[in-house]
N, C-alpha and C. Protein backbone atom coordinates (compact mmCIF):
# COMPACT_ATOMS: atom_id res chain seq x y z
N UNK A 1 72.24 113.11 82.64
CA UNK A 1 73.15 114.11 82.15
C UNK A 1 72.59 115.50 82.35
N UNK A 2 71.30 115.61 82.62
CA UNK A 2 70.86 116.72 82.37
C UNK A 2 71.11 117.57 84.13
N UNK A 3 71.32 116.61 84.90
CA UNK A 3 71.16 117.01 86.27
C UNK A 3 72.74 117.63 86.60
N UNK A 4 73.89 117.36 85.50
CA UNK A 4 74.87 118.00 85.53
C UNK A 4 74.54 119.35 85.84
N UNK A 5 74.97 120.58 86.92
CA UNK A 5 74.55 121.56 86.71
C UNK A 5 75.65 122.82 85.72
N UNK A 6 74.91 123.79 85.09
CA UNK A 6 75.38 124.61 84.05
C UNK A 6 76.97 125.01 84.73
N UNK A 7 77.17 125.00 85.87
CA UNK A 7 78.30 125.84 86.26
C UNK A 7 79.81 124.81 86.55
N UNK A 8 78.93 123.41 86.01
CA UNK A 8 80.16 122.70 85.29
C UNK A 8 81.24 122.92 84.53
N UNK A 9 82.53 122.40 84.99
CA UNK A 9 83.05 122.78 83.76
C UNK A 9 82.67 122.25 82.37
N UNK A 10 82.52 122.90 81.30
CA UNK A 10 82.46 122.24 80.16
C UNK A 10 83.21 120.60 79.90
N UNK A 11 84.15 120.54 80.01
CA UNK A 11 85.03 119.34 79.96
C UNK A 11 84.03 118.16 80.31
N UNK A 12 84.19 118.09 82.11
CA UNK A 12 83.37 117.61 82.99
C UNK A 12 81.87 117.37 82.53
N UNK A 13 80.95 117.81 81.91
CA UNK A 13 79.69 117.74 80.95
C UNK A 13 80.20 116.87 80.00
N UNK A 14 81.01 117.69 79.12
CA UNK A 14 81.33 116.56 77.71
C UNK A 14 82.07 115.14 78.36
N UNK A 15 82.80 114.70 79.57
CA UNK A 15 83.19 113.75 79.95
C UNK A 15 81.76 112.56 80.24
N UNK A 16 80.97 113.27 80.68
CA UNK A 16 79.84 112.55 81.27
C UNK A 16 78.46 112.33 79.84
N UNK A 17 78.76 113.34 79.17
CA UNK A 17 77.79 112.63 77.67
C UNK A 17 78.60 112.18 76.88
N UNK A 18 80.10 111.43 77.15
CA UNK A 18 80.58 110.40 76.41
C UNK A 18 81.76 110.98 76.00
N UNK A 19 82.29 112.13 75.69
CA UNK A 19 83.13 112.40 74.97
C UNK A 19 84.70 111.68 75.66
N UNK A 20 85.17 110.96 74.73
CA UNK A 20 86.48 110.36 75.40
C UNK A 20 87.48 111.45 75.78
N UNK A 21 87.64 111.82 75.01
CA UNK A 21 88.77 112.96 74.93
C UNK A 21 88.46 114.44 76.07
N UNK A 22 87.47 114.30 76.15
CA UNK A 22 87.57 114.92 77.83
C UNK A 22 87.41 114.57 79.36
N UNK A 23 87.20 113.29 78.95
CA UNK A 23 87.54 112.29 79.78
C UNK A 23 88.98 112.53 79.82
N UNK A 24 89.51 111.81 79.04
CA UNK A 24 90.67 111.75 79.33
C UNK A 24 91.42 113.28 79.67
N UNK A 25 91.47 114.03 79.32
CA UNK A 25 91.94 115.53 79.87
C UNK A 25 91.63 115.60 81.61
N UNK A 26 90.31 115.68 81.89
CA UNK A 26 90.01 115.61 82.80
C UNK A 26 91.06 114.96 83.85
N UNK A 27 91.00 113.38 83.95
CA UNK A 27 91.67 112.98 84.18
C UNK A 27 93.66 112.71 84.44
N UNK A 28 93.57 113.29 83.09
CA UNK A 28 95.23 113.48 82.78
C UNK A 28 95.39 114.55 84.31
N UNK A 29 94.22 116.05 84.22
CA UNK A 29 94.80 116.71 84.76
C UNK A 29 94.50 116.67 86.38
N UNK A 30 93.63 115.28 86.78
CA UNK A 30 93.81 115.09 88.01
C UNK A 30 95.06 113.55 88.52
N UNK A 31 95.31 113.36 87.84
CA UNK A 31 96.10 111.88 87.85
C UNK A 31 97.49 112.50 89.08
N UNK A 32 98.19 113.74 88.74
CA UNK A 32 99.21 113.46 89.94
C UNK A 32 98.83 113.86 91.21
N UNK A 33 97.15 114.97 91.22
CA UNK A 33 97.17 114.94 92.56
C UNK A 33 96.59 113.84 93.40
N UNK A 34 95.82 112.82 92.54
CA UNK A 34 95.34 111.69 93.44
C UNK A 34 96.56 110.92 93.41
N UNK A 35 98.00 110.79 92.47
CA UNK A 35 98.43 109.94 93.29
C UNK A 35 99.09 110.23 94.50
N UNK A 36 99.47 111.98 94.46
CA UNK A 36 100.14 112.26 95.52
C UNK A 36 99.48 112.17 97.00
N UNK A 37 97.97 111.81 97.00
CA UNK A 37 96.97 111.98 97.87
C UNK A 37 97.16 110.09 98.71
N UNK A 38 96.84 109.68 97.19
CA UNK A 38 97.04 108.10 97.79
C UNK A 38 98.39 107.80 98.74
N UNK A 39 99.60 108.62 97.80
CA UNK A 39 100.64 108.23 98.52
C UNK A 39 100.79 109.28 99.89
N UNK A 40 100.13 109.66 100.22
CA UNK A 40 100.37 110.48 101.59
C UNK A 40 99.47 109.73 102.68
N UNK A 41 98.37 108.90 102.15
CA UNK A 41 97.19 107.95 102.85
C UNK A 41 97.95 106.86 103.46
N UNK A 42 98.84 106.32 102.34
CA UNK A 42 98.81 104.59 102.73
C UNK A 42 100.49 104.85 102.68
N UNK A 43 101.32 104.25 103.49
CA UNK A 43 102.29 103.86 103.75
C UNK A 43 103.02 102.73 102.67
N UNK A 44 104.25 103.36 102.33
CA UNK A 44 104.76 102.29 101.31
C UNK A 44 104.37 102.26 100.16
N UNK A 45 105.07 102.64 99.08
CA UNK A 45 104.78 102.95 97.52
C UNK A 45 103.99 101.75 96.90
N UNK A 46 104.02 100.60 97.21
CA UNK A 46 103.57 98.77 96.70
C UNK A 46 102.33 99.39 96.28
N UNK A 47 101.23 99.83 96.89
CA UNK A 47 99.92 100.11 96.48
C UNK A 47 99.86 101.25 95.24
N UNK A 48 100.47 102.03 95.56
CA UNK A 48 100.24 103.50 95.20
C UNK A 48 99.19 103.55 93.89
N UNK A 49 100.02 102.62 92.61
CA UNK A 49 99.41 102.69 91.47
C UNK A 49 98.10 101.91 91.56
N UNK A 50 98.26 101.04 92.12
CA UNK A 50 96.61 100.10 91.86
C UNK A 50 95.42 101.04 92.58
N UNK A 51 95.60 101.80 93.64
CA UNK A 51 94.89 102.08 94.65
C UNK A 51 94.60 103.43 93.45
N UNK A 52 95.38 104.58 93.37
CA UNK A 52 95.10 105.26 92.30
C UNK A 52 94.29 104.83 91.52
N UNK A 53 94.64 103.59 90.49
CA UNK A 53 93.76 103.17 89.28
C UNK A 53 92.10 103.32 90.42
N UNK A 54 92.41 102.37 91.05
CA UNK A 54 91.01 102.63 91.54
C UNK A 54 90.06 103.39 92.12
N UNK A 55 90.77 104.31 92.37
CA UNK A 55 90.24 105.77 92.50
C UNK A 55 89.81 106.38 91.19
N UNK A 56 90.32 106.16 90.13
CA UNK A 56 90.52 106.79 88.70
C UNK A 56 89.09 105.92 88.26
N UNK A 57 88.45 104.74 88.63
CA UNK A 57 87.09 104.28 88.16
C UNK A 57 86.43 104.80 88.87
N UNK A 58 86.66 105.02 90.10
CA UNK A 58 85.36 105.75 91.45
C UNK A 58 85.16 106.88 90.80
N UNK A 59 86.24 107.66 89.88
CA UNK A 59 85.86 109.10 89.75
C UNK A 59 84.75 108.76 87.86
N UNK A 60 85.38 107.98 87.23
CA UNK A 60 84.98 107.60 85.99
C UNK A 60 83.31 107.52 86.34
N UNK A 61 83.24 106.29 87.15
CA UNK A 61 81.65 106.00 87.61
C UNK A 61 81.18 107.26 88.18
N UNK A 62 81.83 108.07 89.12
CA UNK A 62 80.81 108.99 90.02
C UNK A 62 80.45 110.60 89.34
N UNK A 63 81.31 110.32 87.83
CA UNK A 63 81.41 112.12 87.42
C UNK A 63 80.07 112.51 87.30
N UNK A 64 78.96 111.88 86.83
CA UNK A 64 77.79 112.33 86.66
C UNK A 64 77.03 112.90 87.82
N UNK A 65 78.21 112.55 89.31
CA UNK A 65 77.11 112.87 90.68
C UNK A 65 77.78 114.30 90.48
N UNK A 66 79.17 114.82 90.52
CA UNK A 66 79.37 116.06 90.71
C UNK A 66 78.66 117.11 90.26
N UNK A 67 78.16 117.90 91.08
CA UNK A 67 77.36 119.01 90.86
C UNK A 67 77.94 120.55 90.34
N UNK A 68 79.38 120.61 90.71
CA UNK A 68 79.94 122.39 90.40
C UNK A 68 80.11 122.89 91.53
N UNK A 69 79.15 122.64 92.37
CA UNK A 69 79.61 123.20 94.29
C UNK A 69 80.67 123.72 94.90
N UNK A 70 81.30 123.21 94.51
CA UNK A 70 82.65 122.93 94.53
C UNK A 70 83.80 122.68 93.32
N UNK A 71 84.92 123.08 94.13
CA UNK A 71 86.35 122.79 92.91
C UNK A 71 86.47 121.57 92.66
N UNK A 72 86.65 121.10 91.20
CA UNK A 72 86.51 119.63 90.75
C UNK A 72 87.52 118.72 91.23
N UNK A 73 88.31 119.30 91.63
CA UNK A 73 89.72 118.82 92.31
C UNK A 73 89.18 118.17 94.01
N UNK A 74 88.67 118.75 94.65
CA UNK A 74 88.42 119.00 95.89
C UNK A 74 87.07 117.92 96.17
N UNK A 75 86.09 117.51 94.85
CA UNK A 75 85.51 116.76 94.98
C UNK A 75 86.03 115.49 94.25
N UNK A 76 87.54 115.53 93.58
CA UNK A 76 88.35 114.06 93.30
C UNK A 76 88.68 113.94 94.15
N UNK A 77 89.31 114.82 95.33
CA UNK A 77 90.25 114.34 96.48
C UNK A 77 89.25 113.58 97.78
N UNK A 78 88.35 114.29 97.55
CA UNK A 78 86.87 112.75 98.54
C UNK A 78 86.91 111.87 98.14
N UNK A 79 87.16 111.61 96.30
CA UNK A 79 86.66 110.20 96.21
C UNK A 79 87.86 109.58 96.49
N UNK A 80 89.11 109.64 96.14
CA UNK A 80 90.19 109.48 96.06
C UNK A 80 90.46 109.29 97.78
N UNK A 81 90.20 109.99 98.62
CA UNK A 81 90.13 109.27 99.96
C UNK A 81 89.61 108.50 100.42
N UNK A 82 88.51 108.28 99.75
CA UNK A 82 87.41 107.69 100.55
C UNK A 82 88.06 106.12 99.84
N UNK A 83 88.29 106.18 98.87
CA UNK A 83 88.89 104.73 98.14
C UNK A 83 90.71 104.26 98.67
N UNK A 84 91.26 104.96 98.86
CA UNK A 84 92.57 104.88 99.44
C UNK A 84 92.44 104.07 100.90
N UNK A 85 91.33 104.66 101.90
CA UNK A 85 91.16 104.02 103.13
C UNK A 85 90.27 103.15 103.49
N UNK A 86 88.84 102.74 101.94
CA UNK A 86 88.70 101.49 101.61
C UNK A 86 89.96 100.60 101.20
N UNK A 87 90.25 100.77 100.20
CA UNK A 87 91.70 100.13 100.47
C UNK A 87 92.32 99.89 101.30
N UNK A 88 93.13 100.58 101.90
CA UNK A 88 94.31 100.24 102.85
C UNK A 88 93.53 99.02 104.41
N UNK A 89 91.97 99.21 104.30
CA UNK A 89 91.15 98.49 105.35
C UNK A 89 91.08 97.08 105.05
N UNK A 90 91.12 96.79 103.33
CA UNK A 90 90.81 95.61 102.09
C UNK A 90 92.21 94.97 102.71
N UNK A 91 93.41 95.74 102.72
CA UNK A 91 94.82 95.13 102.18
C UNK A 91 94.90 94.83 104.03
N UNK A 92 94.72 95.77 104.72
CA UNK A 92 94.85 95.02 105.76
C UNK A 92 94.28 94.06 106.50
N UNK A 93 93.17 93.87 106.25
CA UNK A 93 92.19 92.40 106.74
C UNK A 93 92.75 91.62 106.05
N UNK A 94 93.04 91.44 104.64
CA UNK A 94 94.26 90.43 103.91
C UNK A 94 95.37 90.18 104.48
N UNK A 95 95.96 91.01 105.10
CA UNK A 95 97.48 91.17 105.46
C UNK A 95 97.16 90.23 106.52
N UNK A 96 96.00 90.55 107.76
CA UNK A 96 96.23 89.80 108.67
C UNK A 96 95.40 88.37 108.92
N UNK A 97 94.47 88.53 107.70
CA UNK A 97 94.31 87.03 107.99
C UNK A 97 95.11 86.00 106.61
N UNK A 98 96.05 86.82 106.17
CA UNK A 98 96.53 85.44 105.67
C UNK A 98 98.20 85.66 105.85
N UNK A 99 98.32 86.44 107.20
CA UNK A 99 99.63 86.96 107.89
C UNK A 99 100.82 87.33 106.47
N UNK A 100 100.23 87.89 105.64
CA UNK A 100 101.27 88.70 104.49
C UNK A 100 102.21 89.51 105.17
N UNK A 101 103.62 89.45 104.77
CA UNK A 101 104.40 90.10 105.29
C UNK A 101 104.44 91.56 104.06
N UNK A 102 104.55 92.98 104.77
CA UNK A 102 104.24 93.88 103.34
C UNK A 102 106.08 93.74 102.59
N UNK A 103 105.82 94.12 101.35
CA UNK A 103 106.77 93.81 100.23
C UNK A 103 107.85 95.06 101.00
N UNK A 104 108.71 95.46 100.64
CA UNK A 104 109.66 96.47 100.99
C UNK A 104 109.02 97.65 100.22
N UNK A 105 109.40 98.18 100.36
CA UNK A 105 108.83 99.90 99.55
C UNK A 105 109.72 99.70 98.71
N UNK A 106 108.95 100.14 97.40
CA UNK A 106 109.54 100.58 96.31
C UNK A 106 109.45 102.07 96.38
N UNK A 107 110.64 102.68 95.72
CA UNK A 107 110.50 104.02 94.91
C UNK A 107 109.97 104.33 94.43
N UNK A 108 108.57 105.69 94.53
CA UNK A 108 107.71 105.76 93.51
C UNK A 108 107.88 106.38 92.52
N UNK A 109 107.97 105.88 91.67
CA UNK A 109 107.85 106.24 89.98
C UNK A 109 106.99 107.38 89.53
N UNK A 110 106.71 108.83 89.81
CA UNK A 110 106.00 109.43 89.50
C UNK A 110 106.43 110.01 88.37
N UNK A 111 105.07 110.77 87.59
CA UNK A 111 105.25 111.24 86.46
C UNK A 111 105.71 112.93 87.09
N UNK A 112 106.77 113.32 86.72
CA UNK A 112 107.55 114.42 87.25
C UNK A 112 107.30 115.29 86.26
N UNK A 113 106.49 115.33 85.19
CA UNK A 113 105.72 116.46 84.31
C UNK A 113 105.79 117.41 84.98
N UNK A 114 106.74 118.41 84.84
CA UNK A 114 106.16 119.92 84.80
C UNK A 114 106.65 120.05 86.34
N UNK A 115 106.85 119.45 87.47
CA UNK A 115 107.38 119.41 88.83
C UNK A 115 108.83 119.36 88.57
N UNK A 116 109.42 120.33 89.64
CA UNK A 116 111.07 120.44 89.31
C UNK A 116 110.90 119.32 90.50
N UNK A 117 112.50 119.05 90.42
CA UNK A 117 113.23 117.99 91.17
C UNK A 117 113.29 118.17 93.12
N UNK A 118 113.46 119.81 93.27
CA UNK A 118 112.96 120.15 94.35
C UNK A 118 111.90 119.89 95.19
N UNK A 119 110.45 120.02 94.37
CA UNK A 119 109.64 120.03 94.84
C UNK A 119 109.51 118.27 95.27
N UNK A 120 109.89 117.64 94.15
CA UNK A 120 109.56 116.02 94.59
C UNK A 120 110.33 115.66 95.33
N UNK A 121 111.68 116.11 95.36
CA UNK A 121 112.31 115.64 96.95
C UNK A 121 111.23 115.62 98.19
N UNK A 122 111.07 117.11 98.53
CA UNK A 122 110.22 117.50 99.39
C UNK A 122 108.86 116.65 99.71
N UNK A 123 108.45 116.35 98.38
CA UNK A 123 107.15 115.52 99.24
C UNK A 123 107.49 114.06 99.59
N UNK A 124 108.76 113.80 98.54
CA UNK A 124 109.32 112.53 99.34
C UNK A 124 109.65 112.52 100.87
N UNK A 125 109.84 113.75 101.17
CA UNK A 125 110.61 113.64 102.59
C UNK A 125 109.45 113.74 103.57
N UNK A 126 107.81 114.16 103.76
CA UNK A 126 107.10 114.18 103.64
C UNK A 126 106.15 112.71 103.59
N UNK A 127 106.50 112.34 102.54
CA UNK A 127 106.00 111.14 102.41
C UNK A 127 106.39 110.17 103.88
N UNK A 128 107.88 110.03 103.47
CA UNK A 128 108.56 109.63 104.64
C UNK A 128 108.48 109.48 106.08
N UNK A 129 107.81 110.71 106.29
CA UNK A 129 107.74 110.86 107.67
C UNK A 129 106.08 110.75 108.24
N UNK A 130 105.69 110.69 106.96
CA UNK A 130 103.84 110.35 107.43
C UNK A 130 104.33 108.88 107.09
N UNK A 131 104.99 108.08 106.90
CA UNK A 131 104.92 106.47 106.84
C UNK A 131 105.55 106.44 108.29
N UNK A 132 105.93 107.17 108.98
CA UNK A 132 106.27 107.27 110.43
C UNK A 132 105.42 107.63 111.79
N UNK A 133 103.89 107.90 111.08
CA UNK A 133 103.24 108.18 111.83
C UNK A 133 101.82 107.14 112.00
N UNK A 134 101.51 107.01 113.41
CA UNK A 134 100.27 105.75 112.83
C UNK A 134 99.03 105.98 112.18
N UNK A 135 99.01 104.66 111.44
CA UNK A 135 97.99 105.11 110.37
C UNK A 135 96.54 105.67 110.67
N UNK A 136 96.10 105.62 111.72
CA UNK A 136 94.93 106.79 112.12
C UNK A 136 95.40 108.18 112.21
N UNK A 137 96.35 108.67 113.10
CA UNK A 137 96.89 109.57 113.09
C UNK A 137 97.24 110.06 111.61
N UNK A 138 97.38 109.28 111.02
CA UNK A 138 98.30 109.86 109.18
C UNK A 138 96.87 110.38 108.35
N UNK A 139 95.81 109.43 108.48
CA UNK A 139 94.48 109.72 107.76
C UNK A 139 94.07 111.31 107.92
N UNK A 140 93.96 111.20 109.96
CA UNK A 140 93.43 112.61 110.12
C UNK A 140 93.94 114.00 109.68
N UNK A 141 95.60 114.24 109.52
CA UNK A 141 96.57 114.62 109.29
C UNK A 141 96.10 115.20 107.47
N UNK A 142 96.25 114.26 107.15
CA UNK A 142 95.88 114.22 105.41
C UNK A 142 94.85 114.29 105.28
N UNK A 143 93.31 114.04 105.55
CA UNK A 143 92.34 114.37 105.50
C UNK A 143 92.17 115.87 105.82
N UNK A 144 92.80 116.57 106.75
CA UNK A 144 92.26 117.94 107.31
C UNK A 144 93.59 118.55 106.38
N UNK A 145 94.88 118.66 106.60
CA UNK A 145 95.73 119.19 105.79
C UNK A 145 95.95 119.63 104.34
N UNK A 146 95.61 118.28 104.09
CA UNK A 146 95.91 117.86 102.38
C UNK A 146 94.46 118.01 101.58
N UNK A 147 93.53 117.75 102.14
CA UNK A 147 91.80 117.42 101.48
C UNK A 147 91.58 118.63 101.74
N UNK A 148 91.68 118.78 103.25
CA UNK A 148 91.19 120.27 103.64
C UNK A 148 89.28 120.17 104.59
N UNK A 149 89.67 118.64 105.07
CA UNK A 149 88.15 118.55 105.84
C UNK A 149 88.26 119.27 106.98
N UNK A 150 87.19 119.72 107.55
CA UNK A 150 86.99 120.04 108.85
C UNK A 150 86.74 118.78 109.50
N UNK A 151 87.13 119.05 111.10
CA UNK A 151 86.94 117.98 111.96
C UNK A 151 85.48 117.12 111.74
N UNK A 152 84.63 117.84 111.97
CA UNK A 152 83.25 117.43 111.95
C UNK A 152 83.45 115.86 110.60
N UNK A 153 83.86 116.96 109.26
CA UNK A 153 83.57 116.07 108.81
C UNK A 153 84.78 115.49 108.26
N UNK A 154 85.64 115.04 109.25
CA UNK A 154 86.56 113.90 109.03
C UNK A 154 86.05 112.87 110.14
N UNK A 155 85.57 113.47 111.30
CA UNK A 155 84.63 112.30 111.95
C UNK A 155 83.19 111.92 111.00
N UNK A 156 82.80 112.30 110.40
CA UNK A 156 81.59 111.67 110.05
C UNK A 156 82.58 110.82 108.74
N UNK A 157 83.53 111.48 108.12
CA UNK A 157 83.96 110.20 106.82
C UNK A 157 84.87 108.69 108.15
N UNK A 158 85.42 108.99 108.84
CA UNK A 158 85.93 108.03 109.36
C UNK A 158 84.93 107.68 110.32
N UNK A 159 83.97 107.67 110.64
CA UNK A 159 82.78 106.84 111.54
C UNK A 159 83.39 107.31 113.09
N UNK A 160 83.99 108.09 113.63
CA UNK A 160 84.31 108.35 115.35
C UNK A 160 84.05 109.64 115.47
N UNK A 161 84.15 109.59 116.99
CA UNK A 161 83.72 110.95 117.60
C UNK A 161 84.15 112.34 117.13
N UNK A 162 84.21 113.30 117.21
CA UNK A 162 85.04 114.51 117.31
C UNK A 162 86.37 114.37 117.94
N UNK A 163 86.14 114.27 119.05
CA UNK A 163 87.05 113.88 120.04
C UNK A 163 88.70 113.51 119.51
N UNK A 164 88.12 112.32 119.16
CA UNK A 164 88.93 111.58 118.64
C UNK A 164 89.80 111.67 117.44
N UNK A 165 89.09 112.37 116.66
CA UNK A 165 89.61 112.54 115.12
C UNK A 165 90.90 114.09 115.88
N UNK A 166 89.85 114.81 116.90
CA UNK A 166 90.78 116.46 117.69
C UNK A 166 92.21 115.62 118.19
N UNK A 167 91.67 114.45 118.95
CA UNK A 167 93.40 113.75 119.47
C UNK A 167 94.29 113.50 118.39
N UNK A 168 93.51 112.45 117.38
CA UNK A 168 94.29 112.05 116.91
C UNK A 168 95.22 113.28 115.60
N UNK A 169 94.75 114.36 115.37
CA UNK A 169 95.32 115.39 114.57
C UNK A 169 96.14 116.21 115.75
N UNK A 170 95.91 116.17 116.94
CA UNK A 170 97.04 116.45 117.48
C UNK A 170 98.83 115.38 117.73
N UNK A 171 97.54 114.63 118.15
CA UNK A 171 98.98 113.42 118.07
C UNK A 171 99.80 113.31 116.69
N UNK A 172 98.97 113.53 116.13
CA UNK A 172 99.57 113.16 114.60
C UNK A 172 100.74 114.55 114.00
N UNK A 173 100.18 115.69 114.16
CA UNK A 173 100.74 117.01 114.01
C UNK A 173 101.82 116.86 115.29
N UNK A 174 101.99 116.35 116.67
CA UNK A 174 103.36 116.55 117.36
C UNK A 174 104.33 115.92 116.84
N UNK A 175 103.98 114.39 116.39
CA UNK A 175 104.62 113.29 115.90
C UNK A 175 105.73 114.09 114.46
N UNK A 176 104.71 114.33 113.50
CA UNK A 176 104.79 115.14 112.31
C UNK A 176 105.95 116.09 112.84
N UNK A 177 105.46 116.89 113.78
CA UNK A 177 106.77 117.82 113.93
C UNK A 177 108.11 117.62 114.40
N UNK A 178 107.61 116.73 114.62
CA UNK A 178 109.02 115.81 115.98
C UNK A 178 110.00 115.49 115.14
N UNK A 179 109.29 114.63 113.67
CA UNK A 179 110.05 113.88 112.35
C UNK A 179 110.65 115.38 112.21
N UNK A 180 109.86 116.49 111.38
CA UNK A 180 110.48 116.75 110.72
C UNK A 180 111.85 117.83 111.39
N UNK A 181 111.54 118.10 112.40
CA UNK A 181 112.63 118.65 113.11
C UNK A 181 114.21 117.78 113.67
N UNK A 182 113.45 116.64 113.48
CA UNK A 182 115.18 115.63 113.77
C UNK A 182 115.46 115.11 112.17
N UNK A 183 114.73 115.82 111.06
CA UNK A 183 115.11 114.89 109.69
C UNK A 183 115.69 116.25 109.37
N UNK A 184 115.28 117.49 109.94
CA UNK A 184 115.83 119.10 109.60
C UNK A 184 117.46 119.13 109.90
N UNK A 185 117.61 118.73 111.33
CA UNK A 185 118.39 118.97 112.07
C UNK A 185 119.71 117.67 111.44
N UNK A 186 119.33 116.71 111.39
CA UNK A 186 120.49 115.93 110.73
C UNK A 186 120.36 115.93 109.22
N UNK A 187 119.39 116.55 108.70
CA UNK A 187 120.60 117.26 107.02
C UNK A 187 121.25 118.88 106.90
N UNK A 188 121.10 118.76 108.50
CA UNK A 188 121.78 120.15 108.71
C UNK A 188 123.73 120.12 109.06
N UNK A 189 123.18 118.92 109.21
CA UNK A 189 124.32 118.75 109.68
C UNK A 189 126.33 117.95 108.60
């Protein structure tokens, strides 16, 4: 506890020498951006909540590593990735060796606290169109966009070249634009 450094938030300290109740704050006040993070990762609402929960112990177990370095948000949204695409790697080696067909998408149920109705359309539509893009392409996309990594180090969290992570955020950003310009153009209509 002591290696917490001073420029912690208070909360974040009292979360990590036990105090429940800032735990839970803490948490309360990161809960919709990891789920909105999970659900921009993995395709299809079916996961959303479990994959969350389990992000929500990665952060429980890891609060004592956060240092202050950084915005506390910005070091949930690493862990919260880094567990979303353990996941989605878990569900798909399942999927294909015991040939699971995935469930249909459900509607996600978010807690719409304090978000007008606008805004959640929008990331639904969003949502939508990154479940339209392939799932390497969608990672790099949301990793550099949404997290806010640099290339470098979205190749060192996903294990490939530079190169590759540069293609695939292009491919992924034409794709991206392609959706949202024919999803623009026919509710324009």
């Amino acid at each position: 506890m002591d290696d917490v450094s001073a420029a912690v938030d208070p909360r974040v300290r009292a979360a990590v020498a036990g105090d429940r109740a800032a735990l839970a704050a803490v948490l309360t006040e990161l809960l919709p951006r990891m789920r909105n993070l999970v659900r921009y990762l993995l395709p299809g609402d079916q996961d959303v909540d479990d994959v969350t929960q389990e992000a929500l112990i990665a952060i429980v177990r890891g609060l004592a590593t956060y240092r202050g370095e950084g915005r506390l948000e910005s070091w949930a949204d690493r862990v919260t990735a880094r567990q979303a695409m353990a996941s989605a790697r878990q569900r798909s080696v399942a999927r294909a060796r015991f040939s699971l067909v995935p469930e249909q998408d459900l509607e996600l149920l978010a807690d719409r606290t304090g978000a007008n109705q606008e805004d959640y359309v929008a990331r639904r539509q969003v949502v939508r169109q990154l479940d339209a893009i392939p799932e390497a392409q969608r990672q790099v996309l949301v990793l550099h966009h949404v997290v806010g990594l640099a290339v470098g180090e979205i190749a060192a969290e996903l294990g490939v070249p530079l190169e590759t992570v540069r293609s695939r955020l292009r491919l992924g950003k034409a794709r991206f634009n392609q959706l949202f310009a024919t999803s623009a153009s026919g509710s324009e209509e």
